[in-house]
PDB file of N, CA and C in Angstrom:
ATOM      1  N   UNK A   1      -5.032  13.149   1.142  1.00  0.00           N
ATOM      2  CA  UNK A   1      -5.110  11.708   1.301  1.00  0.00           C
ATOM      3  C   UNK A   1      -6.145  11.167   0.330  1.00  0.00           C
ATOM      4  N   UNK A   2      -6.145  10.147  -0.352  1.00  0.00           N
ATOM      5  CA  UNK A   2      -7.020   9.482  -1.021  1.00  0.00           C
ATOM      6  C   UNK A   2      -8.446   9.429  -0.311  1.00  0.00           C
ATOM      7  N   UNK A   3      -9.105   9.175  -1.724  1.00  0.00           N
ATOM      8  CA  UNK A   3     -10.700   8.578  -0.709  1.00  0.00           C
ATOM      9  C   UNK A   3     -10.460   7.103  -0.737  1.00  0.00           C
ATOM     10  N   UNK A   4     -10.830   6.450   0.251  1.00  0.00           N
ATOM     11  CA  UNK A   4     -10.843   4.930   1.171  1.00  0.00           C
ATOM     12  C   UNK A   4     -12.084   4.201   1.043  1.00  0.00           C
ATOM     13  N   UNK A   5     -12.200   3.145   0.883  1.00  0.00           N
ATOM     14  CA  UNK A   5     -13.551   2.433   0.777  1.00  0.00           C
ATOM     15  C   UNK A   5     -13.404   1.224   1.775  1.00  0.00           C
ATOM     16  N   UNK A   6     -14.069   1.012   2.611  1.00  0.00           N
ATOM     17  CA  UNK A   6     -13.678  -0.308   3.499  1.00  0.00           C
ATOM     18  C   UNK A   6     -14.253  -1.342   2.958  1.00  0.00           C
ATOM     19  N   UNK A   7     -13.840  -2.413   2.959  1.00  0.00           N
ATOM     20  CA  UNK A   7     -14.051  -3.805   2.072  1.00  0.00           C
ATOM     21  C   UNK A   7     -13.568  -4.671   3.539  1.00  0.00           C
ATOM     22  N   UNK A   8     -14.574  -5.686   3.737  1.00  0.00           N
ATOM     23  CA  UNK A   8     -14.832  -6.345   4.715  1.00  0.00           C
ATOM     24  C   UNK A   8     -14.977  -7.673   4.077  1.00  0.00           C
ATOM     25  N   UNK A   9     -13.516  -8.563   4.720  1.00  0.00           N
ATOM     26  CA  UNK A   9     -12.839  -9.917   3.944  1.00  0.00           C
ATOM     27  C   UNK A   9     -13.608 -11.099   5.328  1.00  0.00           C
ATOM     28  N   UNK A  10     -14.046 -11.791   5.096  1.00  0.00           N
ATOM     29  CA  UNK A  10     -14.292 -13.061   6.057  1.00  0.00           C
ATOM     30  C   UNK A  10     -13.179 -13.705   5.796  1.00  0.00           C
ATOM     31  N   UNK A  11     -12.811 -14.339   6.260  1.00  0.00           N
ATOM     32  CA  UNK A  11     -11.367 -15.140   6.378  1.00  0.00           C
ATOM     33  C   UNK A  11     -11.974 -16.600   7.507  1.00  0.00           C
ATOM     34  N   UNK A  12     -11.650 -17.941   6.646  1.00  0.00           N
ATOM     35  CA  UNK A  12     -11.737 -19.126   7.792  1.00  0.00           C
ATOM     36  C   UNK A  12     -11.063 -18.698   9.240  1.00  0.00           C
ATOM     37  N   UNK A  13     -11.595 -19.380   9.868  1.00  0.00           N
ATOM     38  CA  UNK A  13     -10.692 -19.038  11.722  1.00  0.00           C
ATOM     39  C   UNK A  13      -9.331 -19.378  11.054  1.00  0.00           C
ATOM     40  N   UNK A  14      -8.789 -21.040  10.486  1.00  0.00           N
ATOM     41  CA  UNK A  14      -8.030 -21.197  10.613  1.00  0.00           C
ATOM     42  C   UNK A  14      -6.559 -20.448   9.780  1.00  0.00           C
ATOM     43  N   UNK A  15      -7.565 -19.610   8.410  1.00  0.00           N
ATOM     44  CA  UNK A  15      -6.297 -18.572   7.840  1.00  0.00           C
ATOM     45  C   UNK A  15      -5.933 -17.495   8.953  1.00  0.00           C
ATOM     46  N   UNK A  16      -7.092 -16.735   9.480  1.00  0.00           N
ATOM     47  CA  UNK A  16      -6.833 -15.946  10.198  1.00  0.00           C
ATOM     48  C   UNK A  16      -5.568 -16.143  11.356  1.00  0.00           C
ATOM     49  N   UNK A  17      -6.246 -17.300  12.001  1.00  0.00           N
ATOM     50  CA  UNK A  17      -4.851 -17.583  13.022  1.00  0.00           C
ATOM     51  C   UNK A  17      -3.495 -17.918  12.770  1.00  0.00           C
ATOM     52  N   UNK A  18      -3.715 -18.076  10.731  1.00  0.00           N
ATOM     53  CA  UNK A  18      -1.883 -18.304  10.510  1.00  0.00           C
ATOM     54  C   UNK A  18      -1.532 -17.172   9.908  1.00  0.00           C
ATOM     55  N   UNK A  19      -2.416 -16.048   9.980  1.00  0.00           N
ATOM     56  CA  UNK A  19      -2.310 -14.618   9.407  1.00  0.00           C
ATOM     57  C   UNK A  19      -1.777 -13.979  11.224  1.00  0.00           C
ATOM     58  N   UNK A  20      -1.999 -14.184  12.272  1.00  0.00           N
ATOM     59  CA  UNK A  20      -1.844 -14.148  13.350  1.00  0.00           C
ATOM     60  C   UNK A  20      -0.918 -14.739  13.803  1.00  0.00           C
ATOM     61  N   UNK A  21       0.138 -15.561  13.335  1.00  0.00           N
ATOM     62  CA  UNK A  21       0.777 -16.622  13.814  1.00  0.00           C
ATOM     63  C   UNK A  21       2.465 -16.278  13.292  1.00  0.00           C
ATOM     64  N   UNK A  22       2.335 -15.399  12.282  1.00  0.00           N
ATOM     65  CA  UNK A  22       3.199 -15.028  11.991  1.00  0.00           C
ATOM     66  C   UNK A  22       4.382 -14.100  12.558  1.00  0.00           C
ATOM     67  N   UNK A  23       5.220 -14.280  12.019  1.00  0.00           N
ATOM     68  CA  UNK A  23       6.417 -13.149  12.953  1.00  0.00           C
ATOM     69  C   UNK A  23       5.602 -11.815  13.930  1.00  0.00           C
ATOM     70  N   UNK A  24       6.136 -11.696  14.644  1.00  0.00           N
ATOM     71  CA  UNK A  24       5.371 -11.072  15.538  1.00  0.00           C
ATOM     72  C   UNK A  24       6.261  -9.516  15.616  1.00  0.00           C
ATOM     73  N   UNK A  25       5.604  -9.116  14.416  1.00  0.00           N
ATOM     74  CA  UNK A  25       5.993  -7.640  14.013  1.00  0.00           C
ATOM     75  C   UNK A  25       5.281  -6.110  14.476  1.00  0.00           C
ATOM     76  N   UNK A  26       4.118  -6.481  15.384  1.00  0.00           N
ATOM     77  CA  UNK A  26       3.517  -5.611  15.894  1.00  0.00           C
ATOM     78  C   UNK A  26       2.504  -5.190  14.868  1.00  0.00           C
ATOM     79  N   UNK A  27       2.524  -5.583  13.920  1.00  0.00           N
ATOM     80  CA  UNK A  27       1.126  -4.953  13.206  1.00  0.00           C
ATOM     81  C   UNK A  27      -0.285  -5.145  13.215  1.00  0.00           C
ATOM     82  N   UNK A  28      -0.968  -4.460  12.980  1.00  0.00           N
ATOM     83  CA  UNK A  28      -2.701  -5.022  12.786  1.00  0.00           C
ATOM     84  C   UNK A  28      -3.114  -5.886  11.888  1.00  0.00           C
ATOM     85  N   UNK A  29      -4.141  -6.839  12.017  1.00  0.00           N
ATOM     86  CA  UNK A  29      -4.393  -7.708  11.070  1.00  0.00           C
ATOM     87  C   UNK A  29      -4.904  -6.853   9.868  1.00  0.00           C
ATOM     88  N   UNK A  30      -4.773  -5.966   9.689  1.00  0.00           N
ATOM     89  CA  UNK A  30      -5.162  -5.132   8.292  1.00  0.00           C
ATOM     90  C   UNK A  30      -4.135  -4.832   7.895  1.00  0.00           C
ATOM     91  N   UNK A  31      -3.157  -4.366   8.494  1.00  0.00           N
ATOM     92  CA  UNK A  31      -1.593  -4.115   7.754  1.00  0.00           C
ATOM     93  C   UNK A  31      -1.149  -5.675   7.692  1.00  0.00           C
ATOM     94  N   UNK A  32      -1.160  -6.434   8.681  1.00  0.00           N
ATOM     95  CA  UNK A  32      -0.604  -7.818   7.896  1.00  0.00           C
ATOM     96  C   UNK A  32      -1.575  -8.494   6.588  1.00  0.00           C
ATOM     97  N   UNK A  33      -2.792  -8.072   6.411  1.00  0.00           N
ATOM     98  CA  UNK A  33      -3.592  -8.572   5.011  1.00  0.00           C
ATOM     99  C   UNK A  33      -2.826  -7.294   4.170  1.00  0.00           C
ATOM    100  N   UNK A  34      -2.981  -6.371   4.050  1.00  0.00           N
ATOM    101  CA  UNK A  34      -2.543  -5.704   2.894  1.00  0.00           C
ATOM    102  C   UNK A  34      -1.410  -5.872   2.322  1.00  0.00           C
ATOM    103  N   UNK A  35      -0.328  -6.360   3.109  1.00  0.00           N
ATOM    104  CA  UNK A  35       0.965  -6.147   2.589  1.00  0.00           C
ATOM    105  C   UNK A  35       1.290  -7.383   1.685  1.00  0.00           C
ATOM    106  N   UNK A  36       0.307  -8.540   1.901  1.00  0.00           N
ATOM    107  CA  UNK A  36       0.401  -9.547   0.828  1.00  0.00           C
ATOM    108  C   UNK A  36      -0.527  -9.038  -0.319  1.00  0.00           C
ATOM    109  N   UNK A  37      -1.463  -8.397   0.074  1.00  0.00           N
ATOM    110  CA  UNK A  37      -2.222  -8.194  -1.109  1.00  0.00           C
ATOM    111  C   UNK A  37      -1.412  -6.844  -2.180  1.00  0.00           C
ATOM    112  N   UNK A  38      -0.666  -5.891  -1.191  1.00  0.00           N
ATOM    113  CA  UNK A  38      -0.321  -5.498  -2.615  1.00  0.00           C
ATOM    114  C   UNK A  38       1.030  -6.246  -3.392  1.00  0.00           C
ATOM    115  N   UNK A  39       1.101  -6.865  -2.722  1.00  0.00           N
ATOM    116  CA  UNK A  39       2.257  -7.794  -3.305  1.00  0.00           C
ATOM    117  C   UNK A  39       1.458  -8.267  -4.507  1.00  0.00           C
ATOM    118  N   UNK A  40       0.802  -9.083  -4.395  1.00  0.00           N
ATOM    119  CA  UNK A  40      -0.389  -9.758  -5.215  1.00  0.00           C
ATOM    120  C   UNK A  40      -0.656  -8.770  -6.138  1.00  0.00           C
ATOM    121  N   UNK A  41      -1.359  -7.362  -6.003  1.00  0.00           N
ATOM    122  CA  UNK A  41      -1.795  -6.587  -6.738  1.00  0.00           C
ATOM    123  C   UNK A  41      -0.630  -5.987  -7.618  1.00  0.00           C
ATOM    124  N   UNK A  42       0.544  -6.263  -7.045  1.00  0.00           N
ATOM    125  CA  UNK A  42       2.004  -5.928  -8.105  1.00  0.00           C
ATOM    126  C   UNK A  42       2.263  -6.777  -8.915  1.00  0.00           C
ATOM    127  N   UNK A  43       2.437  -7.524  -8.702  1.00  0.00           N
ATOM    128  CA  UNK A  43       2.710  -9.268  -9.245  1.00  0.00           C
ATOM    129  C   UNK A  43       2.412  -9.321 -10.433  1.00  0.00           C
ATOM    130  N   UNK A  44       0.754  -8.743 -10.004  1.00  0.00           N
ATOM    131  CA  UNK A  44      -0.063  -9.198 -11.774  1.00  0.00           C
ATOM    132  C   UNK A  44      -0.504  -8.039 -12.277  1.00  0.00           C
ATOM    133  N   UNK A  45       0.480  -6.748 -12.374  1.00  0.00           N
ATOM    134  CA  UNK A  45       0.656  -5.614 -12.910  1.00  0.00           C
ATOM    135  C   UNK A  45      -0.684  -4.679 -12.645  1.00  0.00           C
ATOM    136  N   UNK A  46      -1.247  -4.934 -11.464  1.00  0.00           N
ATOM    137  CA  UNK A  46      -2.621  -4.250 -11.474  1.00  0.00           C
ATOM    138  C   UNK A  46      -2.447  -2.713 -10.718  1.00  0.00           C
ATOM    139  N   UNK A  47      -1.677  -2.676 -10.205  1.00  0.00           N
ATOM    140  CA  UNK A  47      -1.111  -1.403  -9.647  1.00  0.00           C
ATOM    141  C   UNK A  47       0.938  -1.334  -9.610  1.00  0.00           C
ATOM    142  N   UNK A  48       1.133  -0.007  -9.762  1.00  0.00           N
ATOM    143  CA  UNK A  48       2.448   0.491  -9.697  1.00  0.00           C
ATOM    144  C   UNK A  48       3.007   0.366  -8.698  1.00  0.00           C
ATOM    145  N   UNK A  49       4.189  -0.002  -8.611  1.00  0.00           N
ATOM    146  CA  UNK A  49       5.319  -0.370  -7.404  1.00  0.00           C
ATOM    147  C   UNK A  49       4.746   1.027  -5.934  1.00  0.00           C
ATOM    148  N   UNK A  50       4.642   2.404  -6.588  1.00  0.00           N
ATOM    149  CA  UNK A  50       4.542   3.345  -5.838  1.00  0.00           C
ATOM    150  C   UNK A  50       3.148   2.911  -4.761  1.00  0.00           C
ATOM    151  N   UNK A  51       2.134   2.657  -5.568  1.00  0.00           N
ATOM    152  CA  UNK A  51       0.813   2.310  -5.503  1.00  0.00           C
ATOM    153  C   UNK A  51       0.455   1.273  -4.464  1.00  0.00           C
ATOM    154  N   UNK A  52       1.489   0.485  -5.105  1.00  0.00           N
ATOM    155  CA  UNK A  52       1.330  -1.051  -4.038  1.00  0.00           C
ATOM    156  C   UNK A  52       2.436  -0.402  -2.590  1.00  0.00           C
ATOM    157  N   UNK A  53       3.516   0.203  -2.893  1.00  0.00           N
ATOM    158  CA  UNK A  53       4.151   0.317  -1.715  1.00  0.00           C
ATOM    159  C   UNK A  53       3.511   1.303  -0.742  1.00  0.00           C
ATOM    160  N   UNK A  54       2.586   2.012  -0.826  1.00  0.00           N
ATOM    161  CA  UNK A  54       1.620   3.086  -0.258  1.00  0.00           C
ATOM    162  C   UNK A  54       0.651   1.840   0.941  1.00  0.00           C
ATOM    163  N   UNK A  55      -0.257   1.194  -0.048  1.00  0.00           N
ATOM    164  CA  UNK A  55      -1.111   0.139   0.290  1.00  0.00           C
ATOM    165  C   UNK A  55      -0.432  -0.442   1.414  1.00  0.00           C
ATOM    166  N   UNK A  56       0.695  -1.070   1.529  1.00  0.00           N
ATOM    167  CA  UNK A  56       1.730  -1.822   2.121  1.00  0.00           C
ATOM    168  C   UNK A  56       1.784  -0.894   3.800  1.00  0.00           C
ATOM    169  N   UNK A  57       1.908   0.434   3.226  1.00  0.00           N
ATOM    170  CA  UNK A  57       2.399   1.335   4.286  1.00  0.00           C
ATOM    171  C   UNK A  57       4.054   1.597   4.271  1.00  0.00           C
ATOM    172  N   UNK A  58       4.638   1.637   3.117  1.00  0.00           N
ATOM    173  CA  UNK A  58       6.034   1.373   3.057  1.00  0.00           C
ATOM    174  C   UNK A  58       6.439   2.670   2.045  1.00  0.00           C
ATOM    175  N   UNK A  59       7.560   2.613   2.405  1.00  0.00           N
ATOM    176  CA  UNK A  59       8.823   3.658   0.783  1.00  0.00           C
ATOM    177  C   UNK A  59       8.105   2.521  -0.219  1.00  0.00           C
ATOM    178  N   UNK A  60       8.547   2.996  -1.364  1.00  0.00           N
ATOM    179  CA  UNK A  60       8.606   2.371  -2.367  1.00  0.00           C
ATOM    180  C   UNK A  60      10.272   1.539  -2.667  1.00  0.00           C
ATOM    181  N   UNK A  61      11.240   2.191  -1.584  1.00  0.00           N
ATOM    182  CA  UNK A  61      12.519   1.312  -1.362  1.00  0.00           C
ATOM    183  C   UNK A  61      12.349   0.072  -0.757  1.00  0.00           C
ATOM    184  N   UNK A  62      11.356   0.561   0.516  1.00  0.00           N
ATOM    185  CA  UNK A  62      11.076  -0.699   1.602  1.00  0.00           C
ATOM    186  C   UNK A  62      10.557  -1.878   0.792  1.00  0.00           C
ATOM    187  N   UNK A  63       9.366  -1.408  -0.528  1.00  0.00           N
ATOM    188  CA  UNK A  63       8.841  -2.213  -0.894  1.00  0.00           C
ATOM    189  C   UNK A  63       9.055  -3.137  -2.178  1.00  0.00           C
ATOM    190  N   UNK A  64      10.161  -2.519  -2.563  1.00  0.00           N
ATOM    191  CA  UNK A  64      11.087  -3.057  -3.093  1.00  0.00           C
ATOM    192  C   UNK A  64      11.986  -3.854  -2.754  1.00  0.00           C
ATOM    193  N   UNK A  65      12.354  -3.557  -2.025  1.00  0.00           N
ATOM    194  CA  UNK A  65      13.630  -4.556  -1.023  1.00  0.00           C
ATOM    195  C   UNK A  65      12.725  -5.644  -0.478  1.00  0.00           C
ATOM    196  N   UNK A  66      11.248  -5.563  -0.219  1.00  0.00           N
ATOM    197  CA  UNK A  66      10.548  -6.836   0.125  1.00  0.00           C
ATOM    198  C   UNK A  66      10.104  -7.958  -0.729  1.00  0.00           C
ATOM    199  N   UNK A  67       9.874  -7.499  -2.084  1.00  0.00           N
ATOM    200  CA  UNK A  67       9.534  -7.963  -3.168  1.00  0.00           C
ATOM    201  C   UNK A  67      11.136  -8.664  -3.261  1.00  0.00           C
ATOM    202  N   UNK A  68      12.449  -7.928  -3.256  1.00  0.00           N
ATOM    203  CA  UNK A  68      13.283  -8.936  -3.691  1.00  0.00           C
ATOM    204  C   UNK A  68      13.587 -10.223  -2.547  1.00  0.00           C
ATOM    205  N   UNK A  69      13.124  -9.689  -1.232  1.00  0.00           N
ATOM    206  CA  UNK A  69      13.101 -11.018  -0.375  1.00  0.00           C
ATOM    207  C   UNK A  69      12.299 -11.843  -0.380  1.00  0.00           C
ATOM    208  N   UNK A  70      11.348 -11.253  -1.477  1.00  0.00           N
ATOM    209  CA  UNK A  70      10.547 -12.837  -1.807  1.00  0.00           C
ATOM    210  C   UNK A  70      10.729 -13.152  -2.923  1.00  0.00           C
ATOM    211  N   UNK A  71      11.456 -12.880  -3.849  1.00  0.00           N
ATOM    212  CA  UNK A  71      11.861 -13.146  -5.078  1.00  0.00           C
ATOM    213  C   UNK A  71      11.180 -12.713  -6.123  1.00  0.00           C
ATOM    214  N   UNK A  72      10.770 -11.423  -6.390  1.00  0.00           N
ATOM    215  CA  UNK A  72       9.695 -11.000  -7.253  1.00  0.00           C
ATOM    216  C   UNK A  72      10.727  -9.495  -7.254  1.00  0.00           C
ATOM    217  N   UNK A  73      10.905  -9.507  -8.854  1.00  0.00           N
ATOM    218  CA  UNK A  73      11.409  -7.758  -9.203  1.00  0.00           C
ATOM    219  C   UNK A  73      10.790  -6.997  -9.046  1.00  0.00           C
ATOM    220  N   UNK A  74      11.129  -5.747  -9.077  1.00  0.00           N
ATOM    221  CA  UNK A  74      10.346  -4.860  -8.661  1.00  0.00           C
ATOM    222  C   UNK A  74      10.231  -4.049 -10.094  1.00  0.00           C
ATOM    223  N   UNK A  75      11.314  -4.053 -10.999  1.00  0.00           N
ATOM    224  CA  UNK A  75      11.045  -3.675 -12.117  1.00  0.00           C
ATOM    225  C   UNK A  75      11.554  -4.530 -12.830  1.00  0.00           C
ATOM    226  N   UNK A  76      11.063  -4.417 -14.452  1.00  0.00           N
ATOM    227  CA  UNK A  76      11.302  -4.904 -15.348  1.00  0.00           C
ATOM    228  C   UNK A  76      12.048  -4.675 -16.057  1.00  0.00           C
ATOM    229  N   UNK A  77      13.106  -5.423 -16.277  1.00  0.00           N
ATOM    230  CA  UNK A  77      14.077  -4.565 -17.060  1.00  0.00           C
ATOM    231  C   UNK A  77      14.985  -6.234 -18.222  1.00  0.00           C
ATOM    232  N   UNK A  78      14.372  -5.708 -19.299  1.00  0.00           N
ATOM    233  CA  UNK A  78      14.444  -6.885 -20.194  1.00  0.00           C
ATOM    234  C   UNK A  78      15.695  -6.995 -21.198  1.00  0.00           C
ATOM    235  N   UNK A  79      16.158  -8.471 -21.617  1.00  0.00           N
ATOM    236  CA  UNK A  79      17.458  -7.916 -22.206  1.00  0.00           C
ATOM    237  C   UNK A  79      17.268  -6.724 -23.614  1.00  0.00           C
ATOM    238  N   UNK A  80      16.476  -6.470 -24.262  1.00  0.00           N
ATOM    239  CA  UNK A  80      16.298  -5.576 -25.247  1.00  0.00           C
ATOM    240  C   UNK A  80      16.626  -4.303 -24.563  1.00  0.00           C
ATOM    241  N   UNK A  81      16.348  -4.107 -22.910  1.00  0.00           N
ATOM    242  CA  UNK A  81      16.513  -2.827 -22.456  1.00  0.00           C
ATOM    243  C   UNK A  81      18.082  -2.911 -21.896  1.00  0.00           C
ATOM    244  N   UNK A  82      18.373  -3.885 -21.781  1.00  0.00           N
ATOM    245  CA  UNK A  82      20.260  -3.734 -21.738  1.00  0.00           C
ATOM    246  C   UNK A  82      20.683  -3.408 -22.218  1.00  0.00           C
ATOM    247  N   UNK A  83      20.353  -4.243 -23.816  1.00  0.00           N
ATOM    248  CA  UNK A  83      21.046  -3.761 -24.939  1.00  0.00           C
ATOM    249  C   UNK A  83      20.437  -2.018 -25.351  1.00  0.00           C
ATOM    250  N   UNK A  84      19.877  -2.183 -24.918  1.00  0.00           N
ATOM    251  CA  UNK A  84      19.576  -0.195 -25.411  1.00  0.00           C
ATOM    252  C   UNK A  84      20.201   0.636 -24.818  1.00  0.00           C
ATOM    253  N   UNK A  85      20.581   0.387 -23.503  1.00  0.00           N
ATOM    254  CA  UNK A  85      21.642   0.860 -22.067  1.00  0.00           C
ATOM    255  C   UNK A  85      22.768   0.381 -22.747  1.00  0.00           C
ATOM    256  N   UNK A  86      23.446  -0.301 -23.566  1.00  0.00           N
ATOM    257  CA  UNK A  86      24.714  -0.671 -23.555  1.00  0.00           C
ATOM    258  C   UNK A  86      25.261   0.153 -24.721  1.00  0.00           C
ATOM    259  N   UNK A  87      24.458   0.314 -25.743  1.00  0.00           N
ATOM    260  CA  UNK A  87      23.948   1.086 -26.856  1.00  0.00           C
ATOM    261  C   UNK A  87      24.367   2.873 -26.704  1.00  0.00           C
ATOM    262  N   UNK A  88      23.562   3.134 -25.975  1.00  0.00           N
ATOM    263  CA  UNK A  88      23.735   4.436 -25.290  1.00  0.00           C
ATOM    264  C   UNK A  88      24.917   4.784 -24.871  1.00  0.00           C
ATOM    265  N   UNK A  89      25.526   3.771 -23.731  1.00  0.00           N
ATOM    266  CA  UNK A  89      26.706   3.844 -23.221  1.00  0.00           C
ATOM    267  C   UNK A  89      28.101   3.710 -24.310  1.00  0.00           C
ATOM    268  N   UNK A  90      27.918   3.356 -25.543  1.00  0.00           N
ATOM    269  CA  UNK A  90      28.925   3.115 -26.289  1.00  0.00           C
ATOM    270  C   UNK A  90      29.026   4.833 -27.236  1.00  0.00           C
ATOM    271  N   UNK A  91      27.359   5.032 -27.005  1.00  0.00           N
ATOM    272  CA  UNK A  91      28.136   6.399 -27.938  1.00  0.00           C
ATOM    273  C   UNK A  91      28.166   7.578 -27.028  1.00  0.00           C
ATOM    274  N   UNK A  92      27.762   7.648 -25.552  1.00  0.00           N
ATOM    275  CA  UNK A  92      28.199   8.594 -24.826  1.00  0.00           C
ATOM    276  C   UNK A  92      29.888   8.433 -24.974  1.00  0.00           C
ATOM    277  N   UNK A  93      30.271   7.188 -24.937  1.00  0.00           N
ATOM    278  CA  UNK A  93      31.772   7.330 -24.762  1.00  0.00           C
ATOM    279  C   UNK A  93      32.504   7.981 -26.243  1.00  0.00           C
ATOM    280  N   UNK A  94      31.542   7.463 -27.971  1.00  0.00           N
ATOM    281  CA  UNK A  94      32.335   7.739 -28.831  1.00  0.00           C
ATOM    282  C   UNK A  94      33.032   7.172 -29.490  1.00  0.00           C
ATOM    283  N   UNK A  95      32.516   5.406 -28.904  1.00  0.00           N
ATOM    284  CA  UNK A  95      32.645   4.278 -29.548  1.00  0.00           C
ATOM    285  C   UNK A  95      32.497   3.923 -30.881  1.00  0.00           C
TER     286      UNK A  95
END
């Protein structure tokens, strides 16, 4: 297991109680702060999908499939990399 460092967040009453207020999924207010934060920490490329989906407490499927329900890819995949996939695919066939 990794080494852990505890980091101790003050939060206004009133975030807390809409951090509390939310779907009522059974989790701890530390699993409901992390799972936005590694969202956050994915977002802006500061950690790897694997990395952030660990943090989360999730697969890296789960955390993927969450990222697309909030509208955020999970990978990058740019048209230059299509065309390199389409590329490929034309001379596997012999095109």
């Amino acid at each position: 297991m990794p080494e852990t460092i505890v980091v101790e967040i003050h939060l206004p009453a009133d975030v807390a109680a809409a951090v509390r207020a939310r779907e009522k999924t059974g989790l701890t207010d530390e699993e409901q702060v992390k799972i936005p934060f590694a969202i956050g920490l994915f977002a802006q490329r500061a950690i790897s999908l694997a990395k952030a989906a660990s943090l989360a407490g999730m697969t890296r499927y789960e955390f993927a499939s969450l990222l697309k329900r909030a509208g955020l890819p999970a990978y990058k995949y740019t048209q230059a990399d299509y065309q390199q996939d389409l590329s490929f695919i034309a001379s596997v066939k012999g095109e």
